[in-house]
Protein backbone atom coordinates (compact mmCIF):
# COMPACT_ATOMS: atom_id res chain seq x y z
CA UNK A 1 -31.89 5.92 11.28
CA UNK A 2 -34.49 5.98 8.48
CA UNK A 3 -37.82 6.65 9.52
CA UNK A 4 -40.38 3.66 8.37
CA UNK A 5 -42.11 3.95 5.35
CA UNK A 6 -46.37 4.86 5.47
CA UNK A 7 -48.18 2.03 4.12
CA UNK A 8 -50.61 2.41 1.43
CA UNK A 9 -53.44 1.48 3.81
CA UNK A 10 -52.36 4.05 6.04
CA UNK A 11 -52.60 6.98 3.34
CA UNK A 12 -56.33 5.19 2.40
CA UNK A 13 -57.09 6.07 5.93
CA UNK A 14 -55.76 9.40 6.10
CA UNK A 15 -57.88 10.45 2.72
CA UNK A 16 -61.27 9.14 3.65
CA UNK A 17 -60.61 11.21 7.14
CA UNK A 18 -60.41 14.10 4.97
CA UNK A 19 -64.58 14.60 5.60
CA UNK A 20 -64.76 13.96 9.09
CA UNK A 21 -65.43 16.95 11.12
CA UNK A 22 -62.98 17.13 14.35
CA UNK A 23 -61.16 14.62 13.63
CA UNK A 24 -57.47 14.53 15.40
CA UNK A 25 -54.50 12.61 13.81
CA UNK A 26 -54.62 9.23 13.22
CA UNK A 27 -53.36 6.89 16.11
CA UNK A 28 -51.91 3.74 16.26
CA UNK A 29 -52.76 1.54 19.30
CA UNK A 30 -49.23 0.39 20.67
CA UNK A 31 -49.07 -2.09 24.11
CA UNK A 32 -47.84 0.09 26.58
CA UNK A 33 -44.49 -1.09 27.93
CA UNK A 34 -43.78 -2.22 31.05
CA UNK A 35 -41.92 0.43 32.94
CA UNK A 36 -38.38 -0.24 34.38
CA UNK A 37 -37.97 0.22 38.28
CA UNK A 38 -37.48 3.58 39.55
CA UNK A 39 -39.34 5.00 36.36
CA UNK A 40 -42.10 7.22 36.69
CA UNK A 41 -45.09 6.37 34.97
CA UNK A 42 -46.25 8.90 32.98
CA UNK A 43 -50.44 9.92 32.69
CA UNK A 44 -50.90 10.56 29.03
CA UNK A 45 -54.02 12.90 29.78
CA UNK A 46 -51.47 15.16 31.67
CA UNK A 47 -50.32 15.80 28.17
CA UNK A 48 -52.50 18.70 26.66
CA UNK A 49 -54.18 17.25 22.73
CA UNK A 50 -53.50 19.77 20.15
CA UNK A 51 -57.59 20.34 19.09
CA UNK A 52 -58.34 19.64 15.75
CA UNK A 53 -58.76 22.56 12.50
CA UNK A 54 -62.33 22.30 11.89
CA UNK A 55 -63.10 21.39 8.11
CA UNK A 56 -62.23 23.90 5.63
CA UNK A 57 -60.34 26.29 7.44
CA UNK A 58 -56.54 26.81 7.21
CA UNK A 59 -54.29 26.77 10.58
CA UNK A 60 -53.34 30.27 11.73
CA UNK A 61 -49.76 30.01 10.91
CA UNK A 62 -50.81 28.89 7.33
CA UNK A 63 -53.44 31.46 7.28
CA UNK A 64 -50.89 34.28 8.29
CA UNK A 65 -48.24 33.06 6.18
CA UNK A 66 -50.49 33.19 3.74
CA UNK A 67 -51.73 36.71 4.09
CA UNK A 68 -47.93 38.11 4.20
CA UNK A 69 -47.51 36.42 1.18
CA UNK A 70 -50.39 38.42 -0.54
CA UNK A 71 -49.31 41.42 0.81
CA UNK A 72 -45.71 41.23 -0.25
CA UNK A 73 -46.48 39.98 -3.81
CA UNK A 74 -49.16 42.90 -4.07
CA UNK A 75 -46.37 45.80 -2.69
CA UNK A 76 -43.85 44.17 -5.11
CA UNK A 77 -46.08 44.39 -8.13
CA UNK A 78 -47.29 47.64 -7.43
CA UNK A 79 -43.01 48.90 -6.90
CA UNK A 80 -41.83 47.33 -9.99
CA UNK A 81 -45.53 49.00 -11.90
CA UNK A 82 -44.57 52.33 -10.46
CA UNK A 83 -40.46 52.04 -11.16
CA UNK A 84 -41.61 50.88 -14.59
CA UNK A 85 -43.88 53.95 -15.45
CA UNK A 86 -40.98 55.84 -13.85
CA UNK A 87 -38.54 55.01 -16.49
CA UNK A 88 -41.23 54.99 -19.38
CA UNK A 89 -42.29 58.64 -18.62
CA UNK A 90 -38.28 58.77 -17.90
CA UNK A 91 -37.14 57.86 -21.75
CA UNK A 92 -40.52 59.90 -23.57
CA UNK A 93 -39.38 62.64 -21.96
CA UNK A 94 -35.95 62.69 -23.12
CA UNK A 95 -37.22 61.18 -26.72
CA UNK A 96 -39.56 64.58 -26.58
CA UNK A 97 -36.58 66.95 -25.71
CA UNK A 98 -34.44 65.71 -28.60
CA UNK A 99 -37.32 65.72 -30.89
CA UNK A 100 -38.16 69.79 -29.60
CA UNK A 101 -34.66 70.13 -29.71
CA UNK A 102 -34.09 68.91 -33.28
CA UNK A 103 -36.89 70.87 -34.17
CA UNK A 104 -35.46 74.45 -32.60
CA UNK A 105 -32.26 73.61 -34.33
CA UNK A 106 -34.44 73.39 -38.03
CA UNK A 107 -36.27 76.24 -36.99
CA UNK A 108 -33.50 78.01 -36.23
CA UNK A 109 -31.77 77.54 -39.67
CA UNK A 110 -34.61 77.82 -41.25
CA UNK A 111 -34.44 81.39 -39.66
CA UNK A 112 -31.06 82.44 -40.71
CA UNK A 113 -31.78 81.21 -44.28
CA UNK A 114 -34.46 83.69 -44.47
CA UNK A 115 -32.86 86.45 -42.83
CA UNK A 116 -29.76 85.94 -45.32
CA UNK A 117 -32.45 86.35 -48.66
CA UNK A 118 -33.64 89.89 -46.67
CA UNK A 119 -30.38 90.57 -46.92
CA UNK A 120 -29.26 89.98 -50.17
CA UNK A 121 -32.35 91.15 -51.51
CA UNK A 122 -30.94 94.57 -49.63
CA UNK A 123 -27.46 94.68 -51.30
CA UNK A 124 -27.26 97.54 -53.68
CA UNK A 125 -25.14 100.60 -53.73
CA UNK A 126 -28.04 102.12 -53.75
CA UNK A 127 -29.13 103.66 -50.44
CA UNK A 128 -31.90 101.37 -48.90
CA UNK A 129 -33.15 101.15 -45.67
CA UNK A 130 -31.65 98.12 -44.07
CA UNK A 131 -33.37 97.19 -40.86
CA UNK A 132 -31.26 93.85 -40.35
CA UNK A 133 -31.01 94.53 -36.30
CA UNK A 134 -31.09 91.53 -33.63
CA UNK A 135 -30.89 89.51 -36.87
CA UNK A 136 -29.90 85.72 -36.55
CA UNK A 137 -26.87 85.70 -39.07
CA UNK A 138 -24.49 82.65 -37.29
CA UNK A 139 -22.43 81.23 -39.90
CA UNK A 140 -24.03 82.91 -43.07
CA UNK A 141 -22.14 83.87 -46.27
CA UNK A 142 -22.40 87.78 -46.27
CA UNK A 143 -19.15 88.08 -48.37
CA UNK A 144 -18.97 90.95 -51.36
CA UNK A 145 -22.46 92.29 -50.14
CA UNK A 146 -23.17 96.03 -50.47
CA UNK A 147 -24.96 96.55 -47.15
CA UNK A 148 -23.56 99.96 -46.70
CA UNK A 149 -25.59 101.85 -43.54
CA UNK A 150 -26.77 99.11 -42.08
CA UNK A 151 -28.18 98.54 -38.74
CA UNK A 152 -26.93 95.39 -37.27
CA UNK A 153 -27.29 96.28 -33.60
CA UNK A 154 -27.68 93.36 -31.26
CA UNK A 155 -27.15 91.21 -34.68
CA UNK A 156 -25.30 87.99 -34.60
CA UNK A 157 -22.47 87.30 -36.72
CA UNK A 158 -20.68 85.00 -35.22
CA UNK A 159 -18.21 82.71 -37.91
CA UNK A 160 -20.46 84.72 -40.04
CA UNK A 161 -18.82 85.01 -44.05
CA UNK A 162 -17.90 89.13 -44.20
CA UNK A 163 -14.96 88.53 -46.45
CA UNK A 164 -14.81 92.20 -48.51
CA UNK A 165 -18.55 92.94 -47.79
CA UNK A 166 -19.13 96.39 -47.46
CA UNK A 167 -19.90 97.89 -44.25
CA UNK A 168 -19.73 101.11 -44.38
CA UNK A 169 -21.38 103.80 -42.00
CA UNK A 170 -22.64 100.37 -40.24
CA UNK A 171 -23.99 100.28 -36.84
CA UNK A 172 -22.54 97.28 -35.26
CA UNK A 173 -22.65 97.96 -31.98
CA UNK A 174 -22.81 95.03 -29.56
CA UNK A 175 -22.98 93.01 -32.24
CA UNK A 176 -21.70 89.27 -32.05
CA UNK A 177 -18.77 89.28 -34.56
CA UNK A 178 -16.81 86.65 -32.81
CA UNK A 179 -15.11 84.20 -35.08
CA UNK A 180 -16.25 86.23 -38.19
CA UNK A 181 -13.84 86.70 -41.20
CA UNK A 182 -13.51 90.37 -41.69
CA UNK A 183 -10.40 90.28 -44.35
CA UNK A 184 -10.66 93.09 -46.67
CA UNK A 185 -14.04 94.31 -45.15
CA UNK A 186 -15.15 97.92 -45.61
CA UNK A 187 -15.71 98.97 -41.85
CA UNK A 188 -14.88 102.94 -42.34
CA UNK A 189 -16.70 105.00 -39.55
CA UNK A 190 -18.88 101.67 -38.54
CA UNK A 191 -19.56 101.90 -35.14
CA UNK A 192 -18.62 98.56 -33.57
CA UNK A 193 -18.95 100.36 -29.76
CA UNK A 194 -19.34 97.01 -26.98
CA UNK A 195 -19.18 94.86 -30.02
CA UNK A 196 -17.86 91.40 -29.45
CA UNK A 197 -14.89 90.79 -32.11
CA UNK A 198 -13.21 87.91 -30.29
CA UNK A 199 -10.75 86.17 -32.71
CA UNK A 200 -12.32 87.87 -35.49
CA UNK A 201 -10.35 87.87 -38.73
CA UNK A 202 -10.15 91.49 -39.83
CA UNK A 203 -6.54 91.22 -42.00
CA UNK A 204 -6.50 93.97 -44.02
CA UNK A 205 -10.03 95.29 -43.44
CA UNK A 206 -10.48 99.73 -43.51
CA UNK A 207 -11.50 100.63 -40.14
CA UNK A 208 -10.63 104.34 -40.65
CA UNK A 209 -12.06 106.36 -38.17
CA UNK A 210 -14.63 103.51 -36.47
CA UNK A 211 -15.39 103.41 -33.21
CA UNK A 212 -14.58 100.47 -31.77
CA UNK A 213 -14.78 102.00 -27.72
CA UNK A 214 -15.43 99.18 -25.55
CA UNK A 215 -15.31 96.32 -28.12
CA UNK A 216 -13.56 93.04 -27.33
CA UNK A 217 -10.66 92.28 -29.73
CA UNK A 218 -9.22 88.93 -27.83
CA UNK A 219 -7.40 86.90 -30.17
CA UNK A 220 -8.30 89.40 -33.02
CA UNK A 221 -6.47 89.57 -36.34
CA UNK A 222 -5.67 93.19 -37.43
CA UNK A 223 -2.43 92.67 -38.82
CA UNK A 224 -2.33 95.42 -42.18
CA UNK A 225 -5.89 96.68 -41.53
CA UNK A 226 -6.25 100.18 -41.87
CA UNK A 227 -7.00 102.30 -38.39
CA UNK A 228 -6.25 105.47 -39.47
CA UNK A 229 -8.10 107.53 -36.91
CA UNK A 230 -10.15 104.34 -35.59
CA UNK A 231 -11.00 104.89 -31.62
CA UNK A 232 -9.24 101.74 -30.46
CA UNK A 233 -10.16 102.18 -26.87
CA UNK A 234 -10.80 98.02 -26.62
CA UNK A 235 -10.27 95.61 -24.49
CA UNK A 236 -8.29 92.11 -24.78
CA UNK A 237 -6.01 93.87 -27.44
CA UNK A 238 -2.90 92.62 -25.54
CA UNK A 239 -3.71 89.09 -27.19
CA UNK A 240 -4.62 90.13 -30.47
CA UNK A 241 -2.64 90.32 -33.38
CA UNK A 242 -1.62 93.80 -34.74
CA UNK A 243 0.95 95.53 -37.50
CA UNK A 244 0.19 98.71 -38.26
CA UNK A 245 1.08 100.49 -41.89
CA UNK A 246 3.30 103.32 -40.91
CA UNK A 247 2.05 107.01 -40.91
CA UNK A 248 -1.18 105.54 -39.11
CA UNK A 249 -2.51 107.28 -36.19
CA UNK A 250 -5.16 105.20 -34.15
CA UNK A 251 -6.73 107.03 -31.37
CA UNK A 252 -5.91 105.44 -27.75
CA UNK A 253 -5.62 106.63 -24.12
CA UNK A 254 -3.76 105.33 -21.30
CA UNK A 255 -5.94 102.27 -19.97
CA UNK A 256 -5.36 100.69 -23.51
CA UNK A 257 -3.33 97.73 -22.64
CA UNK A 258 -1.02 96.38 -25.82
CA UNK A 259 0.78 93.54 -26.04
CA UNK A 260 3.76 93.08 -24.61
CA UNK A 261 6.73 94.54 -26.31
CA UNK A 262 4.45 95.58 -29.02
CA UNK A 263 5.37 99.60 -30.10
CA UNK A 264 2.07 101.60 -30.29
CA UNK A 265 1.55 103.45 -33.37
CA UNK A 266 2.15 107.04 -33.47
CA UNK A 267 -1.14 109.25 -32.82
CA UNK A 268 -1.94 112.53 -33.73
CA UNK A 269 -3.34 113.84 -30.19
CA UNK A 270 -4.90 116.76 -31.86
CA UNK A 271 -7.31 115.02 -34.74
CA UNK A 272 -8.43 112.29 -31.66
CA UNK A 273 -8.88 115.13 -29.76
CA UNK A 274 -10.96 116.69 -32.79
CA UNK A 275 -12.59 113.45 -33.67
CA UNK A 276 -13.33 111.61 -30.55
CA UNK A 277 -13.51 114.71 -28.00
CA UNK A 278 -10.58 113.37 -25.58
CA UNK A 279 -7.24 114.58 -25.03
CA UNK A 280 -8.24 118.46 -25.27
């Protein structure tokens, strides 16, 4: 049933009302009908009158609604502010780690670059002091240097470039030498004691009578190198690579672990003895 439509001198009536103070709802004056037997008549004034908002004041419900709504908008906006600044302060700090990171990495090669002219500047065959210990050497071209006596403790030289440098008398000792290309490298009585030689590339290097006690050869190339009287008391040697030239005697003792069905080379027990103080 569709409800009947407000006439225009209705809403005329309704607007000028709009001043009145304590004004109710408009009424319209209908004849009361004539009740039907055994109805009871209601008394209107039984009914209680819903009293009247005075003039410019909202309802409570509208004035509560209205008051969640500020508070809600004003928790929202101050979340989303918050989670906002969160992610802001969020991406500057990673933007300022990669910048502090690309900077460490340019300071770092910048490092190594100098470090590299010290040593050159240092390659004679001359004797020279040569300081180069704890030295930041990663990945540097040392090859066909003369850096004979050198102290490279703590140094490192990892995938370092020693292809035929000369080491000679060196003290290497825990060193990084992993990944470093050793082939043809004069190591004769360098002390590489602790050093870490990890898949280090020493093919045919002379590591007569070094000490290499306590160094870690994993994955080491030694095939032809010359370890005539070398202390090869190392670990990981059962995965490195080794041919010895025949006639060699490399000094050993029985917790050296080769690799399986590998033949030790012959040692003379009386010059380790001599050299290294063991087997007396």
């Amino acid at each position: 049933m569709k409800k009947p439509a407000i006439s225009g001198l209705s809403v005329l009536l309704i607007l000028s009302c709009q001043g009145c103070r304590n004004v109710g709802p408009v009424k319209t004056t209908k004849p009361m009908p004539f009740p039907k037997s055994g109805t009871a008549v209601t008394d209107e004034s039984a009914t209680p009158r819903q009293e009247a908002t005075p003039q410019g004041q909202l309802p409570a419900a509208r004035t509560s609604s209205w008051r969640h709504d500020l508070v809600v908008g004003l928790v929202s906006g101050i979340v989303v502010a918050f989670g906002t600044l969160l992610v802001q302060l969020y991406f500057d700090d990673l933007r300022s780690d990669r910048e502090a990171g690309q900077e460490d990495l340019r300071s770092a090669r910048e490092g190594r670059q100098n470090n590299l002219q010290f040593l050159r500047d240092r390659s004679s065959t001359q004797p020279l002091d040569r300081p180069f210990n704890g030295m930041d050497l990663a990945g540097q071209n040392l090859s066909g240097l003369e850096l004979q006596n050198s102290d490279l403790i703590n140094s490192d030289l990892s995938g370092a470039d020693l292809q035929a440098t000369s080491l000679q008398g060196s003290i290497l000792s825990g060193a990084d030498m992993s990944r470093t290309k050793l082939e043809a490298a004069g190591l004769e009585r360098a002390s590489l004691v602790t050093t870490d030689l990890r898949s280090a590339q020493a093919r045919g290097s002379d590591l007569t009578d070094a000490v290499m006690w306590g160094a870690d050869v994993s994955g080491a190339n030694f095939v032809l190198a010359a370890m005539n009287g070398t202390d090869f008391r190392v670990s990981g040697i059962e995965s490195a690579e080794l041919i010895n030239s025949d006639g060699e005697s490399v000094c050993y003792d029985e917790n050296t672990k080769w690799p399986e069905g590998y033949q030790p080379p012959a040692m003379n027990r009386v010059k380790c003895a001599e050299r290294w103080g063991y087997y007396k």
